[in-house]
Protein backbone atom coordinates (compact mmCIF):
# COMPACT_ATOMS: atom_id res chain seq x y z
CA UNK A 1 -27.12 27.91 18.35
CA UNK A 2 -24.90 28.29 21.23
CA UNK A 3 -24.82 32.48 22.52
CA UNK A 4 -23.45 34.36 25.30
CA UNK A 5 -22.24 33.28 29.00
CA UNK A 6 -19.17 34.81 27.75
CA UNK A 7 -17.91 35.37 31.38
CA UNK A 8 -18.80 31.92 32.75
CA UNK A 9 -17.04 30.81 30.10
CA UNK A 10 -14.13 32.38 30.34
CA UNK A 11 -13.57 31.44 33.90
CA UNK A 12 -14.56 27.80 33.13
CA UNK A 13 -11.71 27.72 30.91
CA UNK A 14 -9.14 29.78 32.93
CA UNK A 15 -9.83 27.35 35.86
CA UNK A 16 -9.83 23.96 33.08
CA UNK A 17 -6.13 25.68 32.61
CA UNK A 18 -4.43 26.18 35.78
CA UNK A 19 -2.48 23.28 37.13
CA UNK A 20 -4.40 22.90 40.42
CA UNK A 21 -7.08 20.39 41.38
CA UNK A 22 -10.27 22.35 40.68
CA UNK A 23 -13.76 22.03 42.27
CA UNK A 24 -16.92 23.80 41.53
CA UNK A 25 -20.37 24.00 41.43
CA UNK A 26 -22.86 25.64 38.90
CA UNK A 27 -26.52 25.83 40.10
CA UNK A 28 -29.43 27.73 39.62
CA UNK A 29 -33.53 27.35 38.18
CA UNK A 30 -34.33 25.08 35.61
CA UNK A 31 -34.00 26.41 31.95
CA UNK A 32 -31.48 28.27 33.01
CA UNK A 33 -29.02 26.87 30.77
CA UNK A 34 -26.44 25.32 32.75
CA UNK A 35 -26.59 22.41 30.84
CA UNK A 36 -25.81 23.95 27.77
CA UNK A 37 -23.23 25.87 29.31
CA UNK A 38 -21.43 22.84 30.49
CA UNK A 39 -21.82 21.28 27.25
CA UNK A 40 -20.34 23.74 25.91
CA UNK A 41 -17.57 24.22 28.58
CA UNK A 42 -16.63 20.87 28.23
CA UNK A 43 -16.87 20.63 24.30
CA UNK A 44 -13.40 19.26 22.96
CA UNK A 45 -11.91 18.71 26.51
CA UNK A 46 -11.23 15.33 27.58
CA UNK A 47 -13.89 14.35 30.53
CA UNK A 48 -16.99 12.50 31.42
CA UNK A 49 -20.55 14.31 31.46
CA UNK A 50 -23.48 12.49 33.24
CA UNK A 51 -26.72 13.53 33.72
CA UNK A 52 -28.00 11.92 36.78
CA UNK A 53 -31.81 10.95 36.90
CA UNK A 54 -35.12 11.25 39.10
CA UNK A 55 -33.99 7.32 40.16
CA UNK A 56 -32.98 5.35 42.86
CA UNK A 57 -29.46 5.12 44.42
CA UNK A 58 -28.19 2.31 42.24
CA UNK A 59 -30.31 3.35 38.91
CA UNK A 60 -28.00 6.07 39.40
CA UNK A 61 -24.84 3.99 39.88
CA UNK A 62 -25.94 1.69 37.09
CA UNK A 63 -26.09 4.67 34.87
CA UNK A 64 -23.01 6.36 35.43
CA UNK A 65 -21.20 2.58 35.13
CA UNK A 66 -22.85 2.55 31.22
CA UNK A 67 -21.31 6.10 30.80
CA UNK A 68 -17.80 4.94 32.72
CA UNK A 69 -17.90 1.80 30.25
CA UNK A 70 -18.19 3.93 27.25
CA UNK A 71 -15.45 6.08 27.84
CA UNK A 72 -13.34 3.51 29.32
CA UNK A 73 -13.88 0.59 26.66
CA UNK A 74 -14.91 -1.82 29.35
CA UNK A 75 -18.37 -4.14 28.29
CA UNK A 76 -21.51 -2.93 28.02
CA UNK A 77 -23.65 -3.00 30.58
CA UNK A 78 -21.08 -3.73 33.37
CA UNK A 79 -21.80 -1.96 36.45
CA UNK A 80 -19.70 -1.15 39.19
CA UNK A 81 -20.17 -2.29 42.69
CA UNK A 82 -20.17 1.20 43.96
CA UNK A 83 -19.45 4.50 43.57
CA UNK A 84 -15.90 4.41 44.50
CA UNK A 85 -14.92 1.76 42.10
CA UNK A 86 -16.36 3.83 39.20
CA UNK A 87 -15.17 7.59 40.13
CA UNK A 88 -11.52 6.14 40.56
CA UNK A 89 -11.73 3.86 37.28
CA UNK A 90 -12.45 7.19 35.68
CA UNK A 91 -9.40 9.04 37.22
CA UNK A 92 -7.27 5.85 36.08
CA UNK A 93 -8.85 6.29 32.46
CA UNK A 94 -7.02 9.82 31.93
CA UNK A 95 -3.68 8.57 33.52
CA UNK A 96 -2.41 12.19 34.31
CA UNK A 97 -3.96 14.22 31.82
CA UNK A 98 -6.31 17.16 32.67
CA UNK A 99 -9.81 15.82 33.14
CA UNK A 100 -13.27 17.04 33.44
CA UNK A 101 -15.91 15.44 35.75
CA UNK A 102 -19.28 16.76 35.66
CA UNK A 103 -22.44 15.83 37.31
CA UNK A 104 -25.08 17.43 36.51
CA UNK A 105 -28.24 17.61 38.78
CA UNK A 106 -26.41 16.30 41.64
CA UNK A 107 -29.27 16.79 44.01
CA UNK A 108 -31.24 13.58 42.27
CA UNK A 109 -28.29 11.05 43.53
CA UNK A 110 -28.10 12.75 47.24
CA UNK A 111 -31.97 12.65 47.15
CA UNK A 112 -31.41 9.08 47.16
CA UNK A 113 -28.04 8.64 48.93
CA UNK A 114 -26.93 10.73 51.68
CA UNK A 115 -23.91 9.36 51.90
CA UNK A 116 -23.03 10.32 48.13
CA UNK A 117 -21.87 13.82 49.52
CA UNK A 118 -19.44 12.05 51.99
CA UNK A 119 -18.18 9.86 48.90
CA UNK A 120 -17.36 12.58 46.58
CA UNK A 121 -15.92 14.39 49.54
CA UNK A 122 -13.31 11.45 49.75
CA UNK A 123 -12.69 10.99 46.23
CA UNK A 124 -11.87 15.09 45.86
CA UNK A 125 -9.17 14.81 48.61
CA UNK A 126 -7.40 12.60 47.46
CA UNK A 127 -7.95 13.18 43.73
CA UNK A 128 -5.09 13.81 41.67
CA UNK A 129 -3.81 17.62 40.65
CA UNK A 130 -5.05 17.44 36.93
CA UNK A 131 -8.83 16.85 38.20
CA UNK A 132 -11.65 19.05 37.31
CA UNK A 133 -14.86 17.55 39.31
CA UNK A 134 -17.99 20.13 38.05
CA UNK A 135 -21.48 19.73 39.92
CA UNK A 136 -24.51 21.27 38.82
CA UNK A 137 -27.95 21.50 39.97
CA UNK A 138 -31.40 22.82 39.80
CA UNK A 139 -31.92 22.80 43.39
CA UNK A 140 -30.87 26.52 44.80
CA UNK A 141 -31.87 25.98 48.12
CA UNK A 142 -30.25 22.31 48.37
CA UNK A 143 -26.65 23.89 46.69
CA UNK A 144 -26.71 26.79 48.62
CA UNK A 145 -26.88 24.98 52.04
CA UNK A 146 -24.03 22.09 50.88
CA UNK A 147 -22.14 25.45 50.23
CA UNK A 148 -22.69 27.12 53.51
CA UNK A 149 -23.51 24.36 56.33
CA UNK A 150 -20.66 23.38 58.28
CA UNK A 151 -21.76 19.70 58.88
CA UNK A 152 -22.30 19.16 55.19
CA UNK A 153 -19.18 17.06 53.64
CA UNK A 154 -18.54 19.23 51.13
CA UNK A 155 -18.11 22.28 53.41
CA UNK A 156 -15.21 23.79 51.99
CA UNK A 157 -13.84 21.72 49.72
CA UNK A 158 -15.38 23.60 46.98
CA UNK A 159 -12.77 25.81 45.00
CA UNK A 160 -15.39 28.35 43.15
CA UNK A 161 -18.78 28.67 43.11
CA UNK A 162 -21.25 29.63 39.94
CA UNK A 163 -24.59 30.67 40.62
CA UNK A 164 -26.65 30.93 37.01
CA UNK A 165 -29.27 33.50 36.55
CA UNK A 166 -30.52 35.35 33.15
CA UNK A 167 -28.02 36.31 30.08
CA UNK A 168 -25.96 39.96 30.30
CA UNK A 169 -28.45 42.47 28.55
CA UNK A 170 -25.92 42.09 25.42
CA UNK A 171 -25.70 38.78 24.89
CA UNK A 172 -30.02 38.62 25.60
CA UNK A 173 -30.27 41.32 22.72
CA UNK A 174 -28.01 38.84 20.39
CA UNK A 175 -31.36 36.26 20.04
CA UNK A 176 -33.35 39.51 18.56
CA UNK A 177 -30.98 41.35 16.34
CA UNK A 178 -33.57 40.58 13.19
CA UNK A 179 -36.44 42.54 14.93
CA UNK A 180 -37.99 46.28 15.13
CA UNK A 181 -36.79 48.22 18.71
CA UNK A 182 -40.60 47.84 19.50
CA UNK A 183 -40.04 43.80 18.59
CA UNK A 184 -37.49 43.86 20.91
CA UNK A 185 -39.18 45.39 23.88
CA UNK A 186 -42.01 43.42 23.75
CA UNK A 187 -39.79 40.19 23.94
CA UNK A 188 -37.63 41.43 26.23
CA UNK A 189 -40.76 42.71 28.57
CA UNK A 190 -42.07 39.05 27.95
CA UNK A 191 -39.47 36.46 28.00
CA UNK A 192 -36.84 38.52 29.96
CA UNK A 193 -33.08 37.74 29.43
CA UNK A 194 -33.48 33.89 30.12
CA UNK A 195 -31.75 31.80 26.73
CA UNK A 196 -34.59 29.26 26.96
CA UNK A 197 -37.43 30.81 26.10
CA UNK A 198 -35.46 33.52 23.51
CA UNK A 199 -33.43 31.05 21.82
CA UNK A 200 -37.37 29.76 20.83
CA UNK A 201 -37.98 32.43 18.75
CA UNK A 202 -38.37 32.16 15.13
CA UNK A 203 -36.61 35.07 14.06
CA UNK A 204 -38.03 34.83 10.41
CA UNK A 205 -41.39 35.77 11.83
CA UNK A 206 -43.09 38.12 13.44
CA UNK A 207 -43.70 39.23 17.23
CA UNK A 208 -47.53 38.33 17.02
CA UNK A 209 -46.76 35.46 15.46
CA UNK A 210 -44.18 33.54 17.66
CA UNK A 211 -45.93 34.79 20.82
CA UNK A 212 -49.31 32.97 19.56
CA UNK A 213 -47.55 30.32 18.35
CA UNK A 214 -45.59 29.60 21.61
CA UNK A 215 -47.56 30.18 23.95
CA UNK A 216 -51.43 30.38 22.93
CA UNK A 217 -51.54 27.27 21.13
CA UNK A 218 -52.12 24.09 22.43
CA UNK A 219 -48.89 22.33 20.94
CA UNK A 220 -46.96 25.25 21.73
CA UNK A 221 -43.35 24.94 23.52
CA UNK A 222 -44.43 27.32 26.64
CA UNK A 223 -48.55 26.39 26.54
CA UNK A 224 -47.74 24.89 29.97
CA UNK A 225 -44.70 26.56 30.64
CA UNK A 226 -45.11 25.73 34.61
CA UNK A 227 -44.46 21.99 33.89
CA UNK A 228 -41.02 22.24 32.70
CA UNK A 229 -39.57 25.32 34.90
CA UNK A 230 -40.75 24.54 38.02
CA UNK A 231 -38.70 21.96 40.44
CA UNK A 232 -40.59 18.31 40.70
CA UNK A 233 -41.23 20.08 44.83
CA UNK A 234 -44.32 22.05 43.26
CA UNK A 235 -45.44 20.48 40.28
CA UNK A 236 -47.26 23.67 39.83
CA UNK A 237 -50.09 22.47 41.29
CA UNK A 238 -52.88 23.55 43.54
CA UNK A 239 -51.63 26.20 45.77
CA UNK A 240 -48.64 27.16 43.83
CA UNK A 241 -50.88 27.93 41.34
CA UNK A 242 -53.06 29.88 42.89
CA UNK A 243 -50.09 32.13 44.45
CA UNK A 244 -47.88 32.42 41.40
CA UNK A 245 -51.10 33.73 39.68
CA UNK A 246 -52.07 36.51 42.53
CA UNK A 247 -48.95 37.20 42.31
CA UNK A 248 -48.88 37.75 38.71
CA UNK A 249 -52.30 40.19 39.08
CA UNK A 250 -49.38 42.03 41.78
CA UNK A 251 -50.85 40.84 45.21
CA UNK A 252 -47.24 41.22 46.47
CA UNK A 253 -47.29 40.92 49.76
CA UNK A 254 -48.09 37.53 52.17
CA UNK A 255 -51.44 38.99 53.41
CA UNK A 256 -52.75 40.29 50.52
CA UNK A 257 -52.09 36.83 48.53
CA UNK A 258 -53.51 34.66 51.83
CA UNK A 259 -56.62 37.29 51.64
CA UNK A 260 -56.87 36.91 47.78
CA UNK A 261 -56.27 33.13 47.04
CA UNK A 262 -58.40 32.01 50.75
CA UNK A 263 -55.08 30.53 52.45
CA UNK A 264 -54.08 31.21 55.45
CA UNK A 265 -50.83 33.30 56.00
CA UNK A 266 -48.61 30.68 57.42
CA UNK A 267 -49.41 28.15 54.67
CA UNK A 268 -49.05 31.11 52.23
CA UNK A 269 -45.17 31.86 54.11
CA UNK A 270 -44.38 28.25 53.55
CA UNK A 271 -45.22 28.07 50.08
CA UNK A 272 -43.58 30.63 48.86
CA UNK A 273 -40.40 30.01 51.05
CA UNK A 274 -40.39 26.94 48.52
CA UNK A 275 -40.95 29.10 45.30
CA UNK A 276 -38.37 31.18 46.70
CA UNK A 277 -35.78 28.98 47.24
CA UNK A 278 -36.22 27.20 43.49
CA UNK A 279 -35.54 30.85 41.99
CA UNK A 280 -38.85 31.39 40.83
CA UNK A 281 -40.12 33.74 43.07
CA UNK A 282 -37.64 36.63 45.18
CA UNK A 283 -38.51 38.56 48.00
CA UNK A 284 -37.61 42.54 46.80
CA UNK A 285 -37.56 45.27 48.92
CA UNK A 286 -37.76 49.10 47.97
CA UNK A 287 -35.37 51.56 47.88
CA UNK A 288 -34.71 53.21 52.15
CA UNK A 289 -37.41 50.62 52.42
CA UNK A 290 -38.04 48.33 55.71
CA UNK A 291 -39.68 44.79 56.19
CA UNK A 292 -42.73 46.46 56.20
CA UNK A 293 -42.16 47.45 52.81
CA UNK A 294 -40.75 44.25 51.20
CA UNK A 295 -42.70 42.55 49.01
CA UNK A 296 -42.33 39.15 46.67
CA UNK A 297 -42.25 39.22 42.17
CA UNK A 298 -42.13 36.29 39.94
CA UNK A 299 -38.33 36.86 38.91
CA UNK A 300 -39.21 35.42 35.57
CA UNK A 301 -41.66 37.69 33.63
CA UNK A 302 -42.80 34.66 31.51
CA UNK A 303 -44.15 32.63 34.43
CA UNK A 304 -45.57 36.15 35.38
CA UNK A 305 -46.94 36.39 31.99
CA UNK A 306 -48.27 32.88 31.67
CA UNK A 307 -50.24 33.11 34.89
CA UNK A 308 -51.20 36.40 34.50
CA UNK A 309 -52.65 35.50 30.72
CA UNK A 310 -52.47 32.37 29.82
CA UNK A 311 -53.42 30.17 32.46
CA UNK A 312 -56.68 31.00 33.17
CA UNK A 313 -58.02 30.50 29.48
CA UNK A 314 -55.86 27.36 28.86
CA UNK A 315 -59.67 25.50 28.20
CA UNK A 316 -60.22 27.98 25.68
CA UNK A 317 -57.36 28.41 23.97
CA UNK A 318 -57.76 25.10 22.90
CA UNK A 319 -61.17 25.88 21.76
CA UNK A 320 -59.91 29.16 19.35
CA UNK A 321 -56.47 30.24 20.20
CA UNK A 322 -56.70 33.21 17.76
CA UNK A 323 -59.92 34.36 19.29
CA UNK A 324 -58.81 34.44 22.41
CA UNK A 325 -55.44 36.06 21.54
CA UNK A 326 -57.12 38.62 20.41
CA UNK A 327 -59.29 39.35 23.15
CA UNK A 328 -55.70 39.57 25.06
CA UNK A 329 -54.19 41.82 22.98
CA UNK A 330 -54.90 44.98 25.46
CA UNK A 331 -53.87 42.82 28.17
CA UNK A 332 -50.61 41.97 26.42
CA UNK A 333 -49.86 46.17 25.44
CA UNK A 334 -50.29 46.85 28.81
CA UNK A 335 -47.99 44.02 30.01
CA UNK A 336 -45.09 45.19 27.79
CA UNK A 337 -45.87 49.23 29.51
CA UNK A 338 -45.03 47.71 32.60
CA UNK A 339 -42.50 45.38 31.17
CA UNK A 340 -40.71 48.33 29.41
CA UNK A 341 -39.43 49.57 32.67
CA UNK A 342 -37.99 46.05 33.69
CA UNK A 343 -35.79 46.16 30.09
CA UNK A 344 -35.03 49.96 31.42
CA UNK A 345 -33.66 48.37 34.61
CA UNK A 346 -31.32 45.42 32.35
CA UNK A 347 -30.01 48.35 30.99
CA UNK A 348 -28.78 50.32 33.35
CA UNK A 349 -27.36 46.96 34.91
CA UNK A 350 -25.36 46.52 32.06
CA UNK A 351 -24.33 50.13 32.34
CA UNK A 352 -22.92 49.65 35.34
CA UNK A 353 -21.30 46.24 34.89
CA UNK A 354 -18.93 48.39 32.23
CA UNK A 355 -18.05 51.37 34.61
CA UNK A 356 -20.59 53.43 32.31
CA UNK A 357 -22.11 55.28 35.35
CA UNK A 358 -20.62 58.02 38.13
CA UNK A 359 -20.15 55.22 40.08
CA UNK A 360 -20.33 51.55 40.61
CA UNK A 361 -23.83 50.96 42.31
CA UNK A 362 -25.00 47.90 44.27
CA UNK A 363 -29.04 47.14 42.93
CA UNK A 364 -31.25 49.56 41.81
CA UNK A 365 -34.37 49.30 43.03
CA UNK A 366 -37.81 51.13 42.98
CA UNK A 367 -39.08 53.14 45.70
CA UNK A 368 -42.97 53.94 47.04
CA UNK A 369 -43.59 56.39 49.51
CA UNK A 370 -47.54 56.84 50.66
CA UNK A 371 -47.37 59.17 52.77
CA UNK A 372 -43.81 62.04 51.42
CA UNK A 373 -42.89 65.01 53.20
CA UNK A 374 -44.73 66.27 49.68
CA UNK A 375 -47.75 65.70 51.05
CA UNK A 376 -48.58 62.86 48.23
CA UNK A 377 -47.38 59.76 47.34
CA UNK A 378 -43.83 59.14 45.31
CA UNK A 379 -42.87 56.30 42.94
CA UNK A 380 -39.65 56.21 41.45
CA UNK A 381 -38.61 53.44 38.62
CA UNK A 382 -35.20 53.21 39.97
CA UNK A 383 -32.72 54.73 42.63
CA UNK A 384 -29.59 53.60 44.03
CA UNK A 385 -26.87 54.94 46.01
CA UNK A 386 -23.28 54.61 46.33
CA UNK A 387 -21.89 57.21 49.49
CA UNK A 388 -23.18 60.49 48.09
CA UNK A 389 -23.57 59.67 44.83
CA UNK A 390 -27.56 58.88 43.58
CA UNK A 391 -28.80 58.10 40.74
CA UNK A 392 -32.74 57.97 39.82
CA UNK A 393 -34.57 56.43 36.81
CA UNK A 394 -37.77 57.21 35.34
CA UNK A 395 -39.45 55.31 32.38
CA UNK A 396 -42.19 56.09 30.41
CA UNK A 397 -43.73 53.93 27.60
CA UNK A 398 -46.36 56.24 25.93
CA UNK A 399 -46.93 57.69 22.51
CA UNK A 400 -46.21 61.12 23.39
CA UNK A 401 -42.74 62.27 23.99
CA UNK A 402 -41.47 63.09 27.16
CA UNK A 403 -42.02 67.21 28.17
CA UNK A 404 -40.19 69.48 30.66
CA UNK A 405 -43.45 69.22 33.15
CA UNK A 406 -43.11 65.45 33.52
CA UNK A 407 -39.52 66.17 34.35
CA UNK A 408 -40.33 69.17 37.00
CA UNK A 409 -42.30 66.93 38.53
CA UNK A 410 -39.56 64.21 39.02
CA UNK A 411 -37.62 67.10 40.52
CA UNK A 412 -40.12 67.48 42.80
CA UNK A 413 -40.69 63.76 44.32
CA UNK A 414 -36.67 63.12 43.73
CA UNK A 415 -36.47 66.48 46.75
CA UNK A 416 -37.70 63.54 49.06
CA UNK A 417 -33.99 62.72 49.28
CA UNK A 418 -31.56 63.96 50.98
CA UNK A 419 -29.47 67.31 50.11
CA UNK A 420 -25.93 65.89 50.43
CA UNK A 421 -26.34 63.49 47.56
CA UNK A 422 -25.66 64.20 43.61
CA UNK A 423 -28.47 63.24 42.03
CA UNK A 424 -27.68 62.10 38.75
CA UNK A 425 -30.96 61.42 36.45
CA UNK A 426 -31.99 58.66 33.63
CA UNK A 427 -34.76 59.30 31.62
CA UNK A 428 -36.06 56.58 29.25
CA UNK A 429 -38.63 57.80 26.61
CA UNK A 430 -40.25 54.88 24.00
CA UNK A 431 -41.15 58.69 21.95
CA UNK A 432 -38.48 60.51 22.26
CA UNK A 433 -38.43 64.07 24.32
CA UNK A 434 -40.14 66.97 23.62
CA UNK A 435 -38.73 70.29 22.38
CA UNK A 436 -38.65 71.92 26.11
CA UNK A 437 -36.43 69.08 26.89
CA UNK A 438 -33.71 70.33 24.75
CA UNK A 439 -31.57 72.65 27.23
CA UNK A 440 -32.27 69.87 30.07
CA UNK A 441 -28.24 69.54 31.18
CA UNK A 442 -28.49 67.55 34.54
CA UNK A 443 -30.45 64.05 32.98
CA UNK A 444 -29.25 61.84 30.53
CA UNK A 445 -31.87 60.96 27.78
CA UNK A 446 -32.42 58.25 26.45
CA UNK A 447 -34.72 56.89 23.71
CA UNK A 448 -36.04 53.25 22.97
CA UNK A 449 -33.28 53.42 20.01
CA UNK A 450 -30.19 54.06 22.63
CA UNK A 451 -31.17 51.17 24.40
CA UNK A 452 -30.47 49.17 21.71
């Protein structure tokens, strides 16, 4: 079933309506879900959907001729001599009528064909009003730079852009509307708000049970998860490995992972310039923080998961999947602490999509300080500014409820910040808040239950 990208969709079909030649371009990771989105786009609406393949320049042709001959009646198995012949056979097929053109993973053909680009460039300018030409791709790094670079044929031709990243927090909460609030926060903390891995979830069983069945069990749909989210450029092998699973036991920074996996740094740097520009991996920086500070997270907390847990007992999983499971289990409680302050985070994002905050705030981030004007060193969950107004998160997963003391000291590291802002305060609580907390006017609380 088909749920959420309510916003891409909406724009999809604003733009399908307007009487101007349209051209855009949806990318982003794999298992994203632009593919379904698409589908979906495009379901009911006169057009042409190919998926292009890992194949040569005229495998490629050949297989976009089969699709052209369907739609257009001609015999099967006639292929076009090139690429021009078929795009404008399929702008004669619609004879004036709005039309949809997609091709999705675009990046395979101009792996193959650099002058593909400079042909699609051609057949856009001179393309009738009532077409729709849609490209998609996996590739971030690729898109991005047809985008931006000034030599690339496309430059500007584009007329809007969709980059593809997780679900809205309400839409993500849709897949788990069956389960307990602690159900939820343990998928959320392990599967995140991505549509592919939630949209797996048997919702007539339990937690335990779909998170052993998906992922520690040999014939489960994530047991190697790596193979089918990471770009053919790693193959999740060798050193990508090895960093995406330091990474995972949070050696953050380039140094620590070259001292930790025996690489050296500049191997390390190139490695994960590649992770980073596939969407797997983002470089994060902290809140008043420098380059000193920055530091790189797996952006999806299932590969962080997976390495973290799962791949170094792949061998004996297959063995005894339960026992090992349940030598996890601690490992997994304490994944979903941490985790619980990443679903605090999608919260507050969503907050602030719908004008529910003093403000509207760019990113909120965490911030570390070693060495405060406290004399001690501060972590935050979450702060972000916007001109004097600040707000500042704190998160706490535990089974006792949150007490006036825990607060005070908040106070105290949140005095690290300047006096001119208003400091406006979030406090998330799996247990509630304790009695002291009652006549506590300046924070809003919330509990596991509010979140949902």
């Amino acid at each position: 079933m088909f749920r959420g990208r309510s916003r891409e969709l909406t724009e999809l079909n604003e733009r399908f309506l307007m009487n101007t030649k349209q051209f855009g371009i949806i990318y982003g990771r794999r298992r994203i879900g632009k593919s379904a989105l698409i589908e979906r786009f495009m379901k009911d609406k006169p057009g042409l959907l190919f998926q292009a393949k890992v194949d040569n320049s005229y495998g490629n042709l050949r297989s976009f001729s089969y699709a052209v001959d369907k739609l257009t009646g001609l015999p099967t198995g006639f292929v076009f001599s090139s690429w021009e012949e078929a795009l404008d056979a399929v702008v004669k097929h619609f004879k004036g009528k709005r039309f949809i053109l997609t091709i999705d993973e675009y990046p395979y053909i101009v792996s193959q064909d650099a002058s593909f680009s400079s042909i699609l460039q051609d057949f856009f300018d001179h393309a009738p009003e009532n077409c729709f030409l849609l490209l998609s791709g996996s590739n971030v790094s690729f898109l991005e730079k047809e985008l931006t670079h000034e030599k690339s044929p496309l430059y500007k031709r584009k007329t809007f852009e969709m980059p593809l990243g997780p679900l809205e927090y309400e839409e993500a909460i849709l897949f788990l509307e069956k389960y307990s609030i602690e159900d939820k926060i343990g998928f959320l903390s392990i599967m995140g708000k991505y549509p592919y891995y939630l949209s797996a979830i048997d919702d007539g069983r339990g937690f335990e049970w779909n998170l052993k069945k998906l992922l520690f069990n040999e014939y489960g749909s994530f047991f190697s998860l790596p193979d089918q989210v990471l770009s053919n450029s790693t193959n999740a092998q060798d050193v990508y490995n090895a960093i995406l699973q330091s990474i995972s036991l949070r050696h953050r920074k380039p140094g620590d992972i070259s001292k930790d996996i025996h690489e050296e740094n500049a191997k390390v740097s190139k490695y994960l310039d590649t992770l980073t520009g596939i969407g797997i991996v983002e470089k994060r920086s902290s809140f008043m923080g420098n380059k000193k500070t920055n530091y790189y997270e797996i952006s999806d907390p299932m590969i962080r998961f997976w390495y973290r847990i799962v791949f170094r007992d792949q061998e004996r999983i297959r063995i005894n999947p339960d026992g090992v499971y349940a030598e996890a289990k601690d490992e997994i409680k304490d994944y979903i602490n941490h985790g619980f302050e990443e679903v605090c985070h999608y919260y507050m994002e969503s907050l602030n999509k719908n004008g529910r905050l003093p403000a509207i705030f760019p990113q909120i981030k965490n911030y570390t300080a070693d060495n405060s004007v406290l004399g001690r060193s501060v972590e935050i969950d979450g702060v972000a500014e916007a001109g004097n107004e600040l707000i500042i998160m704190d998160c706490k997963y535990r089974n006792k409820s949150y007490s006036k003391a825990v607060f005070e000291h908040l106070l105290e590291s949140s005095s690290v910040f300047s006096e001119r802002y208003h400091k406006h305060y979030y406090l998330f609580s799996r247990s509630g808040f304790a009695d002291d907390m009652s006549d506590i006017s300046e924070a809003v609380k919330l509990t596991a239950e509010d979140m949902f």
